[in-house]
Protein backbone atom coordinates (compact mmCIF):
# COMPACT_ATOMS: atom_id res chain seq x y z
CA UNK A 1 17.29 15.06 -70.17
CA UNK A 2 17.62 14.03 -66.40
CA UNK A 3 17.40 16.52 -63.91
CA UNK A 4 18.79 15.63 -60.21
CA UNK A 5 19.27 18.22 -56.80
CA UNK A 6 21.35 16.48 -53.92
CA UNK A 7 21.70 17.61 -50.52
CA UNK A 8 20.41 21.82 -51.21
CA UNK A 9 20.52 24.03 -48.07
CA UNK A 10 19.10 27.38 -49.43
CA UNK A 11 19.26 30.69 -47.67
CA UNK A 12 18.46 34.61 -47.71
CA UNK A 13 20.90 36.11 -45.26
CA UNK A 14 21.20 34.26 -41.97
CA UNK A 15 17.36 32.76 -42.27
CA UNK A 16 17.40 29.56 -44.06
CA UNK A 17 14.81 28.46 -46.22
CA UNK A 18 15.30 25.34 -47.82
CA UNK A 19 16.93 22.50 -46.04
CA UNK A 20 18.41 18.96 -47.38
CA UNK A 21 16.41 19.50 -50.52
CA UNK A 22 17.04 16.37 -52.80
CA UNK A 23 14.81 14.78 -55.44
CA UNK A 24 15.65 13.86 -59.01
CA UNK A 25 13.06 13.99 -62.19
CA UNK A 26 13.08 12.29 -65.24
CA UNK A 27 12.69 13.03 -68.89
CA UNK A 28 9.27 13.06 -70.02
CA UNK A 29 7.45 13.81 -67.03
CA UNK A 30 5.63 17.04 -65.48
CA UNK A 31 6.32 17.43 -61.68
CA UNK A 32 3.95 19.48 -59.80
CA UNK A 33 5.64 21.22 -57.00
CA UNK A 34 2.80 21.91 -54.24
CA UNK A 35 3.21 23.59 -50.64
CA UNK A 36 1.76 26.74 -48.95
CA UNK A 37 3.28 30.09 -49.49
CA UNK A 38 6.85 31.17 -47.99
CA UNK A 39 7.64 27.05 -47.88
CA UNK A 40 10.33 27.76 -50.53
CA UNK A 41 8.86 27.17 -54.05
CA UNK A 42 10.06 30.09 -55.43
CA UNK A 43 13.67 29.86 -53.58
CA UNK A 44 13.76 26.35 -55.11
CA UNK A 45 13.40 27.83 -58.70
CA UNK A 46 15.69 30.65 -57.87
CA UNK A 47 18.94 28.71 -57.03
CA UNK A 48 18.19 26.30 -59.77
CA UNK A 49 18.33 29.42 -62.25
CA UNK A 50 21.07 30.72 -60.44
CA UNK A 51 19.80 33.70 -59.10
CA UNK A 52 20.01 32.70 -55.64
CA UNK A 53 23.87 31.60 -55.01
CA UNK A 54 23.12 31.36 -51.15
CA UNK A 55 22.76 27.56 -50.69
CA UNK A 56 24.90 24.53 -50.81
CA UNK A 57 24.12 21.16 -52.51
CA UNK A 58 24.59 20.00 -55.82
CA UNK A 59 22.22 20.51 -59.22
CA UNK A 60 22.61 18.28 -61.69
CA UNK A 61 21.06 18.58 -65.42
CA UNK A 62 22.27 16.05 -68.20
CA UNK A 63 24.90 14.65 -65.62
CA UNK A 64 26.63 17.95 -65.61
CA UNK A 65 26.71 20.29 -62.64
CA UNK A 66 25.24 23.35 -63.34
CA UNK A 67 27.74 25.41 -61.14
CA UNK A 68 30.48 24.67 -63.71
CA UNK A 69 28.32 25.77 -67.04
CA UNK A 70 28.33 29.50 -67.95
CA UNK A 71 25.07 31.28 -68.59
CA UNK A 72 24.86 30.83 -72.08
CA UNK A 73 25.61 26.76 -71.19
CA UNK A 74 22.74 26.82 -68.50
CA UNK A 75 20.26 28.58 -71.28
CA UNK A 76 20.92 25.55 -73.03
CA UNK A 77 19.64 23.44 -70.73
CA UNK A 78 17.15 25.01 -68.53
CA UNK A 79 13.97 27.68 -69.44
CA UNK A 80 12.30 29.79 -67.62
CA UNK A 81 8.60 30.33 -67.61
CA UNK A 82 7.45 33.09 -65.41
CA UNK A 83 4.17 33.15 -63.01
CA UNK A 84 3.42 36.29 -65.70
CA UNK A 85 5.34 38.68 -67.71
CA UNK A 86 4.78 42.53 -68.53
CA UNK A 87 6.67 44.12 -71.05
CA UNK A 88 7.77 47.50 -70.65
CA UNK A 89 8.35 47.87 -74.63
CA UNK A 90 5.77 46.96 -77.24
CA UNK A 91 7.60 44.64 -78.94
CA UNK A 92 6.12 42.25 -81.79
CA UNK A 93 5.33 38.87 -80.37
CA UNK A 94 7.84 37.15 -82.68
CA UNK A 95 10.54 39.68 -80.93
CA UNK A 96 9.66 38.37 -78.03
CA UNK A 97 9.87 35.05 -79.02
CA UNK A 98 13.11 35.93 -80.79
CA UNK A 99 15.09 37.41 -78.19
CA UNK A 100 15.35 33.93 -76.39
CA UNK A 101 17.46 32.37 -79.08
CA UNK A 102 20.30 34.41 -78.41
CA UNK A 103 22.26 31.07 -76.87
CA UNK A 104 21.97 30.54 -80.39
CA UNK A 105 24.16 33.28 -82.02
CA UNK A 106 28.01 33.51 -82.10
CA UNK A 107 29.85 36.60 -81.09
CA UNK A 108 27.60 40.17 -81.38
CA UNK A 109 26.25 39.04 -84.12
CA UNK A 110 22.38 39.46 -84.34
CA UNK A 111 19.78 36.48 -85.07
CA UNK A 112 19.78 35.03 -88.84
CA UNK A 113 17.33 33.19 -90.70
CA UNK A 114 18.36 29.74 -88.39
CA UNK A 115 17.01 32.21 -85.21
CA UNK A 116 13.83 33.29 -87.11
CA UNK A 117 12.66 29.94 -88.27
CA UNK A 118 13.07 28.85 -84.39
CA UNK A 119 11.45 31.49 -83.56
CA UNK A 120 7.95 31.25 -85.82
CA UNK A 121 8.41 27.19 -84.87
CA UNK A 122 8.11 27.65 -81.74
CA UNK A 123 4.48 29.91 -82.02
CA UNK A 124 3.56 27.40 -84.67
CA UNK A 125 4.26 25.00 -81.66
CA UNK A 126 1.84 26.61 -79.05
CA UNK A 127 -0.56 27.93 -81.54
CA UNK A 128 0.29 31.56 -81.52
CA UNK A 129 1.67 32.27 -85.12
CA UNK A 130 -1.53 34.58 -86.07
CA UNK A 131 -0.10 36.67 -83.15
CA UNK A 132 3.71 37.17 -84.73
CA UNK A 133 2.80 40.84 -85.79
CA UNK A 134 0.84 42.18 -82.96
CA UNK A 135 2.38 44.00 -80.14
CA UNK A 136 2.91 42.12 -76.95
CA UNK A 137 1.51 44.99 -75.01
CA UNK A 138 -2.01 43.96 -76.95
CA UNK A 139 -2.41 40.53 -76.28
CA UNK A 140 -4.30 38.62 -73.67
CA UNK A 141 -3.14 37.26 -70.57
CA UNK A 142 -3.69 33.76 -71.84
CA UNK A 143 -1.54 34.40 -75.08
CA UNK A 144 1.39 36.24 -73.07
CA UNK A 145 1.60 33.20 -71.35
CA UNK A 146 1.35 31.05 -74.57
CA UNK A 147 4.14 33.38 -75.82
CA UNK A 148 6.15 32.83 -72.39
CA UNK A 149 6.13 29.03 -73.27
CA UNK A 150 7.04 29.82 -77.20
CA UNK A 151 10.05 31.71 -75.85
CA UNK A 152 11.65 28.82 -73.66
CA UNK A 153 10.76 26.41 -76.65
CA UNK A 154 12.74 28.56 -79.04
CA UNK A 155 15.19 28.46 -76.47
CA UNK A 156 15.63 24.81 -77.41
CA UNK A 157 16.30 23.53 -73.64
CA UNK A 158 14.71 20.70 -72.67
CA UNK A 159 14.35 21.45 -68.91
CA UNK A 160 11.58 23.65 -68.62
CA UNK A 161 10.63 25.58 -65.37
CA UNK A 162 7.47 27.30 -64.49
CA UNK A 163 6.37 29.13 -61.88
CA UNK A 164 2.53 28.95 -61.38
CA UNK A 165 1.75 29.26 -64.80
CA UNK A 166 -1.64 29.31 -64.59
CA UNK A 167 -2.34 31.51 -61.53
CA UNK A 168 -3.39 34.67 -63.68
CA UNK A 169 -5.45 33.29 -65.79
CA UNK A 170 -9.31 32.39 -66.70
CA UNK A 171 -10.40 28.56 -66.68
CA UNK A 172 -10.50 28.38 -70.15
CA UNK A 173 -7.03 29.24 -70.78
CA UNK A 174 -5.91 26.94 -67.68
CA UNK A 175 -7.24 24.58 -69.43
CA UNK A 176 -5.48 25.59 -72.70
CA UNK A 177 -1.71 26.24 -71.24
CA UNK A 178 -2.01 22.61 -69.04
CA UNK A 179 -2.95 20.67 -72.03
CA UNK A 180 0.09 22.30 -73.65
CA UNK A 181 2.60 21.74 -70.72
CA UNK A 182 1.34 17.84 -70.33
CA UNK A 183 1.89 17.68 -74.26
CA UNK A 184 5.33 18.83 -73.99
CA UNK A 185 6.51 16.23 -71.45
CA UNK A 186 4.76 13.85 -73.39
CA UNK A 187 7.22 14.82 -75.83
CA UNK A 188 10.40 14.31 -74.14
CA UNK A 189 10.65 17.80 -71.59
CA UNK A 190 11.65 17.43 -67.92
CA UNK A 191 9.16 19.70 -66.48
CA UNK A 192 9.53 21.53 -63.18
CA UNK A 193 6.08 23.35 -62.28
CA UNK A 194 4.51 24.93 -59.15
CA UNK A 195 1.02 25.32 -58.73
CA UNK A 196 -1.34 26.29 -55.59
CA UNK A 197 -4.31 23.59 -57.18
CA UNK A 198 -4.05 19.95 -56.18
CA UNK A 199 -6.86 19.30 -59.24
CA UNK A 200 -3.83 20.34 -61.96
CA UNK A 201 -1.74 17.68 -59.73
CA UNK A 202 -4.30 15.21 -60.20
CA UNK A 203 -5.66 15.73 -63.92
CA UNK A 204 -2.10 16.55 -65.49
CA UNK A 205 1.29 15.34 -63.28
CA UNK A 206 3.27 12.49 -63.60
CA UNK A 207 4.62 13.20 -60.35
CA UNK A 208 4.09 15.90 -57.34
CA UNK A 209 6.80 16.87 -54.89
CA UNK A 210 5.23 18.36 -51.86
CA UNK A 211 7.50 21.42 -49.96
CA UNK A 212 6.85 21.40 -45.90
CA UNK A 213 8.62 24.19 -43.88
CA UNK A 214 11.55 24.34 -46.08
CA UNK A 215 12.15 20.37 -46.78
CA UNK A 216 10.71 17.87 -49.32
CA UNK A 217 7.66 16.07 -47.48
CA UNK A 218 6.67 13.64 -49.66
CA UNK A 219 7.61 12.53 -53.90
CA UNK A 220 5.54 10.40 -56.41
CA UNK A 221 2.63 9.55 -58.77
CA UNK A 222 -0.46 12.10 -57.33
CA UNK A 223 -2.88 9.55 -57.01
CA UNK A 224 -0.10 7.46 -54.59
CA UNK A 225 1.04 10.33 -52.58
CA UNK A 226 -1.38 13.37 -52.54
CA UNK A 227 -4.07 12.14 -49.85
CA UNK A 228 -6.54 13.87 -47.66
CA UNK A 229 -4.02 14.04 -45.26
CA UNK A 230 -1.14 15.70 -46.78
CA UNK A 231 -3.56 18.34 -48.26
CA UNK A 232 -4.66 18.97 -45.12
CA UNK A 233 -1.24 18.86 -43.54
CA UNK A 234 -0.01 21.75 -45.56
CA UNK A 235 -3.14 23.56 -46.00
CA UNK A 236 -4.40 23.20 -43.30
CA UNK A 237 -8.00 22.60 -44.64
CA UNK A 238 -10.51 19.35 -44.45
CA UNK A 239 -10.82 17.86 -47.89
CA UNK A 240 -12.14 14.74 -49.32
CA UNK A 241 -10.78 12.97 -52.18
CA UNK A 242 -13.21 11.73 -54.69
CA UNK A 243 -12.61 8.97 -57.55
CA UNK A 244 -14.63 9.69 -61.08
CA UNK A 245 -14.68 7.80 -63.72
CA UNK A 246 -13.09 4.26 -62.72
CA UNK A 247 -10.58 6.41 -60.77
CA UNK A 248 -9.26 7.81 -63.63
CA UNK A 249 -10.45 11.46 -62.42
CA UNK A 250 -9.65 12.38 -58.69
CA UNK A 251 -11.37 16.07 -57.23
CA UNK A 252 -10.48 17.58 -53.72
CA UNK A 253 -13.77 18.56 -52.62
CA UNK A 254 -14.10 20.77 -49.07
CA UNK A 255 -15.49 17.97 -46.63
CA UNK A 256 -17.62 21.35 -45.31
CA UNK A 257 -19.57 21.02 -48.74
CA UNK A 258 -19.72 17.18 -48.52
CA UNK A 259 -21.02 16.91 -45.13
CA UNK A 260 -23.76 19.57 -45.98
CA UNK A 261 -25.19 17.57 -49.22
CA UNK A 262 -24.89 14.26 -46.90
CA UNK A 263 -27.40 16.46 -44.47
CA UNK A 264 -29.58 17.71 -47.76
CA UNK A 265 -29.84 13.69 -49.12
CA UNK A 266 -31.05 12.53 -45.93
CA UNK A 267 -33.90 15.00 -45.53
């Protein structure tokens, strides 16, 4: 399922944030959206949800225009994958999970078998069934998040979006929920996701899209587009890029750290 944005001036009152945003992603790939804070990540994800209706431009998903589909139309299409998620209820996990299929269910009637079985696929999906009974309250950081991805699966839309999904949690789970999100696009989901880590870029994107005070600096395959330069552009730090394995695994390393083992070889 294509997903295109054409021509989107965002704004929050009179101060615009985002301006002549366009870019277009394709099924089956994970884009990493990098920039500093305030450049507009989170605006971007905002209008595309529709819960920013201050900017102009088109958004396409599946050739339609998502200003002309209804909320239960959009859920269809495009989930939502918070940075992290507290519940103020102990729900079960599988509620959780559950309460996302409601796109699913005609009239005020509440979620059948069909909904259920959607449900406990989902958790099957991401590994979480064990957790279907415990309370959501009770679980780990890592599995919230794993039941955060469970939820938009159940959802059944293949546009997924997620907002640093990783940037609560250990390395271990990184690890965990990146292998997931990678094996998801490998399966056929358009994957929107913004991250602070240029590594994730390198070891797991198809593509990056880099935001630059408010407008889209620079699109395409990492090891193409995300140099030492860029990095340091929009971080304003000195990195080196460094090739493992046949170039098949690229690092940012501060040049501060490789400048001081240069000094500590030659002595």
């Amino acid at each position: 399922m294509g997903f295109k944005i054409t021509g989107m001036d965002a704004f929050y009152g009179n101060h615009q944030v985002l301006s002549d945003i366009s870019f277009s992603l394709k099924s089956g790939r994970l884009t990493c959206v990098l920039g500093p804070n305030g450049v507009g990540k989170s605006t971007l994800f905002q209008c595309i949800l529709g819960l920013n209706k201050q900017h102009t431009g088109e958004i396409y998903v599946d050739g339609m225009n998502i200003e002309r589909l209804n909320i239960r139309q959009r859920a269809e299409k495009i989930a939502y994958i918070p940075q992290s998620h507290q519940a103020v209820f102990a729900y079960k996990v599988q509620d959780i999970v559950l309460m996302s299929t409601e796109a699913t269910i005609e009239g005020l009637n509440g979620p059948k078998r069909k909904q259920r079985e959607m449900a406990m696929h989902a958790m099957e999906r991401v590994g979480i069934s064990h957790l279907a009974e415990r309370k959501y309250t009770q679980i780990s950081g890592g599995e919230r998040q794993l039941v955060m991805i469970a939820r938009a699966l159940a959802q059944q839309a293949k546009v997924l979006i997620m907002d640093e999904p990783t940037s609560n949690l250990d390395y271990g789970n990184q690890i965990r929920i990146m292998s997931q999100i990678k094996q998801l696009a490998e399966e056929g989901y358009t994957i929107l996701q913004s991250s602070h880590q240029p590594e994730q870029a390198f070891l797991y994107a198809d593509e990056i899209l880099v935001l630059w005070k408010g407008r889209v600096l620079v699109q395409g395959p990492p090891k193409e587009v995300l140099t030492q330069e860029i990095i340091q552009k929009i971080y304003g730090v000195d990195v080196e890029i460094k090739s493992l394995n046949n170039d098949r695994i690229r690092v940012c390393i501060p040049s501060c750290l490789c400048e001081k083992r240069s000094k500590e070889g030659k002595q």
